[in-house]
Each structure stands twice: as C-alpha cells, then as structure tokens.
N, C-alpha and C. Protein backbone atom coordinates (compact mmCIF):
# COMPACT_ATOMS: atom_id res chain seq x y z
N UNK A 1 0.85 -1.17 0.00
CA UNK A 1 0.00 0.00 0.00
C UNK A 1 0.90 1.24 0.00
N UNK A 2 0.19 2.33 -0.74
CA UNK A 2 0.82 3.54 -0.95
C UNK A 2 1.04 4.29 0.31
N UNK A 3 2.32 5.33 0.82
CA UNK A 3 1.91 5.99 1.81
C UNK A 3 1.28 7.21 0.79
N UNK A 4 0.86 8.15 2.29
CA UNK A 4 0.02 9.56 1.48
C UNK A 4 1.30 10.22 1.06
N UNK A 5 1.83 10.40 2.00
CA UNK A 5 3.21 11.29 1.15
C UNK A 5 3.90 10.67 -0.12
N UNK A 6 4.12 9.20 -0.43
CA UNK A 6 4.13 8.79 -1.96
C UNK A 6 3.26 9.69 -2.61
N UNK A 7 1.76 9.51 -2.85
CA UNK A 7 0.81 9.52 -3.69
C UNK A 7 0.44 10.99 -3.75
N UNK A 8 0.84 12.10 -2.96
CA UNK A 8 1.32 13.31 -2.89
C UNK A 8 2.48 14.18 -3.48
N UNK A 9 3.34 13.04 -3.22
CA UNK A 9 4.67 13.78 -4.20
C UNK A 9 4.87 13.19 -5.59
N UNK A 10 3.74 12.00 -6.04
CA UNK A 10 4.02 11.85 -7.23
C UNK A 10 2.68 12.75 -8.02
N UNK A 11 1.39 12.93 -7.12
CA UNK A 11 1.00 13.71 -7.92
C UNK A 11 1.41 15.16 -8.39
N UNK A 12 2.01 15.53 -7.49
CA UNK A 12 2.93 17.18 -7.88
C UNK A 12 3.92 17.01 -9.14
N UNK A 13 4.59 15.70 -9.01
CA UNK A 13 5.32 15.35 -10.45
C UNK A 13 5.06 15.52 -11.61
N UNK A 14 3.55 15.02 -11.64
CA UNK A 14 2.63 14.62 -12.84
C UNK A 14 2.36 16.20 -13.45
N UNK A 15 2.08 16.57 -14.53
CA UNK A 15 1.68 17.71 -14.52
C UNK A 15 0.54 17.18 -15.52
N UNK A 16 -0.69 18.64 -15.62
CA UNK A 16 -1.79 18.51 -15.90
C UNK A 16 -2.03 18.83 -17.47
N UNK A 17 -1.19 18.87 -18.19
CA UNK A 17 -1.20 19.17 -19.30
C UNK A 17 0.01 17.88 -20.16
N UNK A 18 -0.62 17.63 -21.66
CA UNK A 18 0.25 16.59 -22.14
C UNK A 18 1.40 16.80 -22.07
N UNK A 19 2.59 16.07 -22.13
CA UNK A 19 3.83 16.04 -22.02
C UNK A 19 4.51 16.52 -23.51
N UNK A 20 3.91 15.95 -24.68
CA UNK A 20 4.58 16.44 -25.98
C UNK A 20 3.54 17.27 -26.49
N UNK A 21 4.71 18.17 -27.39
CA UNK A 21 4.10 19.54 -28.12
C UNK A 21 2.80 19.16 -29.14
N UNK A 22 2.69 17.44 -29.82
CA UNK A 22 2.04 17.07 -29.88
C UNK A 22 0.46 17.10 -29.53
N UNK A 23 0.46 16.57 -28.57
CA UNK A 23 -0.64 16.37 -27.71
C UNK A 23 -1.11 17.29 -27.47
N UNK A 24 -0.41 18.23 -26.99
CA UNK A 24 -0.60 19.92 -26.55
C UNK A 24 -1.23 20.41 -28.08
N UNK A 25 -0.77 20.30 -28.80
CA UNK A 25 -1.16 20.94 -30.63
C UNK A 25 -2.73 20.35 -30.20
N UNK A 26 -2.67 18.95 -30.00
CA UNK A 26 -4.24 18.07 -30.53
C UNK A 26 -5.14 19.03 -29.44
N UNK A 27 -4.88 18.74 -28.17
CA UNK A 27 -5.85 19.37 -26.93
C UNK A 27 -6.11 21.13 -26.79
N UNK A 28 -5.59 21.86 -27.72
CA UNK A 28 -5.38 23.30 -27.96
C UNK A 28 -6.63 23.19 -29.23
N UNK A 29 -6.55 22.47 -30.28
CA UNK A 29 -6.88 22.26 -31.60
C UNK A 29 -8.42 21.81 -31.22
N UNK A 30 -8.40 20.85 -30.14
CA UNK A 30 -10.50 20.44 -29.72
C UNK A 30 -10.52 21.64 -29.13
N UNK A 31 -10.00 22.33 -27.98
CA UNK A 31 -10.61 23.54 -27.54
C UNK A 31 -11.36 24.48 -28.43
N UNK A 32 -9.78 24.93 -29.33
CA UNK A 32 -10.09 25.78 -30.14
C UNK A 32 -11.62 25.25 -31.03
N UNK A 33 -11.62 24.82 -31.48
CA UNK A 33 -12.92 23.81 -32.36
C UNK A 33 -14.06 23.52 -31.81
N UNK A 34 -14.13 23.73 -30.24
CA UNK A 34 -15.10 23.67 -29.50
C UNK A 34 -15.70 25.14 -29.00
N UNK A 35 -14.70 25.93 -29.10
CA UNK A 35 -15.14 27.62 -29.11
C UNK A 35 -15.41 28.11 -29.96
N UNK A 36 -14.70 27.88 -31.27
CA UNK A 36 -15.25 28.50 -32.52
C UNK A 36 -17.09 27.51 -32.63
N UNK A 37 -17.45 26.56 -32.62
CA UNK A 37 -17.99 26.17 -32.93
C UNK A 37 -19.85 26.55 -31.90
N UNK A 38 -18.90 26.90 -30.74
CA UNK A 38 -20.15 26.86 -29.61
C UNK A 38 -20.55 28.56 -30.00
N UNK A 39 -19.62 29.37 -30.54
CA UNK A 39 -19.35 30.85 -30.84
C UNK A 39 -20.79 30.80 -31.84
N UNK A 40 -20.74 30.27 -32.74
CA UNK A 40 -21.58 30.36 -34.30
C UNK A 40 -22.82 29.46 -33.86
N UNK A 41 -23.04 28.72 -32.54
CA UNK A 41 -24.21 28.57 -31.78
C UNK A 41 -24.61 26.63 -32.70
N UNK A 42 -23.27 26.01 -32.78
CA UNK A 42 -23.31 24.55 -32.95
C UNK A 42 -22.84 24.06 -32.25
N UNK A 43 -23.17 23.58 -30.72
CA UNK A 43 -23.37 22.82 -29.74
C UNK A 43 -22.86 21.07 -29.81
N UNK A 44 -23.02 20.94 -30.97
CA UNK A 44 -22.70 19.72 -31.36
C UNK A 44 -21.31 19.08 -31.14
N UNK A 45 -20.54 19.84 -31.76
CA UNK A 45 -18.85 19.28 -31.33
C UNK A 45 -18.48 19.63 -30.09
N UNK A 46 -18.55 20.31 -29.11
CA UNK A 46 -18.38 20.26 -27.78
C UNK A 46 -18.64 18.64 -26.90
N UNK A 47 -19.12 17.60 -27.48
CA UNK A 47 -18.79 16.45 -27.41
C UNK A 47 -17.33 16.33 -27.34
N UNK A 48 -17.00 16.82 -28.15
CA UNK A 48 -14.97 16.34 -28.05
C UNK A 48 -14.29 16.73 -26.86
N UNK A 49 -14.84 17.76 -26.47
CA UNK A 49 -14.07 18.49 -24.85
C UNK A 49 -14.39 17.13 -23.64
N UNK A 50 -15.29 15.99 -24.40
CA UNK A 50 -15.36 15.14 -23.24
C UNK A 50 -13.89 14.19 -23.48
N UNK A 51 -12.97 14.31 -24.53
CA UNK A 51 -11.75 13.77 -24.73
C UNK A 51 -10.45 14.24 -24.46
N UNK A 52 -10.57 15.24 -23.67
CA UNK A 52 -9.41 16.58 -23.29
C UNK A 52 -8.73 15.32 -21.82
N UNK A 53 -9.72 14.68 -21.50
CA UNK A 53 -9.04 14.55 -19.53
C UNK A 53 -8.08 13.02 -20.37
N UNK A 54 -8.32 12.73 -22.10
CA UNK A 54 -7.81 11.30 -22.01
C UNK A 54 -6.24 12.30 -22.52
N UNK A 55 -5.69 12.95 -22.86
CA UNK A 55 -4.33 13.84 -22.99
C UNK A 55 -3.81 14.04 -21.33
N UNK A 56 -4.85 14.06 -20.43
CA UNK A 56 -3.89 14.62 -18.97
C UNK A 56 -3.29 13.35 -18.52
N UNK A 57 -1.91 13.30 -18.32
CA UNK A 57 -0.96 12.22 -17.37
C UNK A 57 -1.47 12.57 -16.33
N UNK A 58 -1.65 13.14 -15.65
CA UNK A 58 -2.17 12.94 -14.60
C UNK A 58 -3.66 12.93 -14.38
N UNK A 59 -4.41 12.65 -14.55
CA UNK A 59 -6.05 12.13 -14.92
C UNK A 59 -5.79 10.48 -15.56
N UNK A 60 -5.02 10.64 -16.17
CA UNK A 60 -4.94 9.19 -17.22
C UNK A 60 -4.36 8.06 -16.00
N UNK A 61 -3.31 8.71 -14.86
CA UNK A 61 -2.01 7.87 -14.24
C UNK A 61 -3.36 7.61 -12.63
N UNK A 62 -4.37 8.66 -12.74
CA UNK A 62 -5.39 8.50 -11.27
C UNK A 62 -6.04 7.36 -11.90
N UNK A 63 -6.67 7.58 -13.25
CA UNK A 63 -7.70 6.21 -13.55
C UNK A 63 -7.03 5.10 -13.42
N UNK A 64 -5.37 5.08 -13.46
CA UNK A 64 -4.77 3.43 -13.70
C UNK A 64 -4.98 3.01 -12.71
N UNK A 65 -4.50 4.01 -11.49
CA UNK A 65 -4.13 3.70 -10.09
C UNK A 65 -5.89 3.06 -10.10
N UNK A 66 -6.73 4.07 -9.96
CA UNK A 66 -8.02 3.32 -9.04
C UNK A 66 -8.85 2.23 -9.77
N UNK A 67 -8.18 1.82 -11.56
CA UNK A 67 -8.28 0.50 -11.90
C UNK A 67 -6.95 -0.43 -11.52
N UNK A 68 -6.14 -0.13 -11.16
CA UNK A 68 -5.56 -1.15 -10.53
C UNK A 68 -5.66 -1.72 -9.07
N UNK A 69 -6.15 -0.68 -8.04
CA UNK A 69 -7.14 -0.87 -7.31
C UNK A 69 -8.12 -2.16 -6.94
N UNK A 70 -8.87 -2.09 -8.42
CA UNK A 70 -10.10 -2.79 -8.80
C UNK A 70 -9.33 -3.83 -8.94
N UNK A 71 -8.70 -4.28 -9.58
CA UNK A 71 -8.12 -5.33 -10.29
C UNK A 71 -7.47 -6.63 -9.54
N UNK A 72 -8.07 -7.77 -9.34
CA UNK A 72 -7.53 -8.61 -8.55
C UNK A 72 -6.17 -9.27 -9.15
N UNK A 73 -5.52 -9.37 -8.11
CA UNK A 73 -3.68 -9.69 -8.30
C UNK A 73 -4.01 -11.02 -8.80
C-alpha cells in the first residue's frame, strides 16, 4: 500500500497538461474547435471536450491507479 506522502509527491510530479508539443497541438486544436464552434451557436462538437481529460498524465495515471485498485492480483 501507498503511503500519502508517496501519492502526494508523485501527484505534484505529474503535470496537468500533455507532455509532448504534440498532444498539446491536438488538446489546444478540440478547444479551439469547441469555441469556434459553440461561438456560431453549434453545440454539437463540444462532445470532443469530453476527450481533453484522455491527454492529462495525470487524470490518465489516477484512472490506472483506481483501476488497478479494482483489479484482482
């Protein structure tokens, strides 16, 4: 089992934004596409902003942890 101070100092590690300029381009690129789009009153692609938390290492590294959790050894 984790202590709290592990699971504390590795979340400060993690940062909340993708790691490559990449990823950062893609998650800048749905924003952007989700403002222009909500701007001109089409509601529709703002669906994609529900794919922004799968780019965060740290959102992505909490879901492993509390499916590994789940997961019998």
């Amino acid at each position: 089992m984790k202590d709290a101070k592990d699971c504390q100092g590795g979340a400060l590690l993690r940062p909340w934004l993708p790691m490559s300029w990449v990823n950062r381009l893609i998650a800048l690129a749905v924003v952007a596409l989700g403002v222009q789009e909500a701007w001109i009153g089409n509601y529709h692609l703002l669906i994609w902003w529900l794919t922004l938390p799968f780019f965060s290492p740290r959102i992505m590294d909490e879901c492993a942890d509390a499916l590994g959790l789940l997961a019998p050894l």
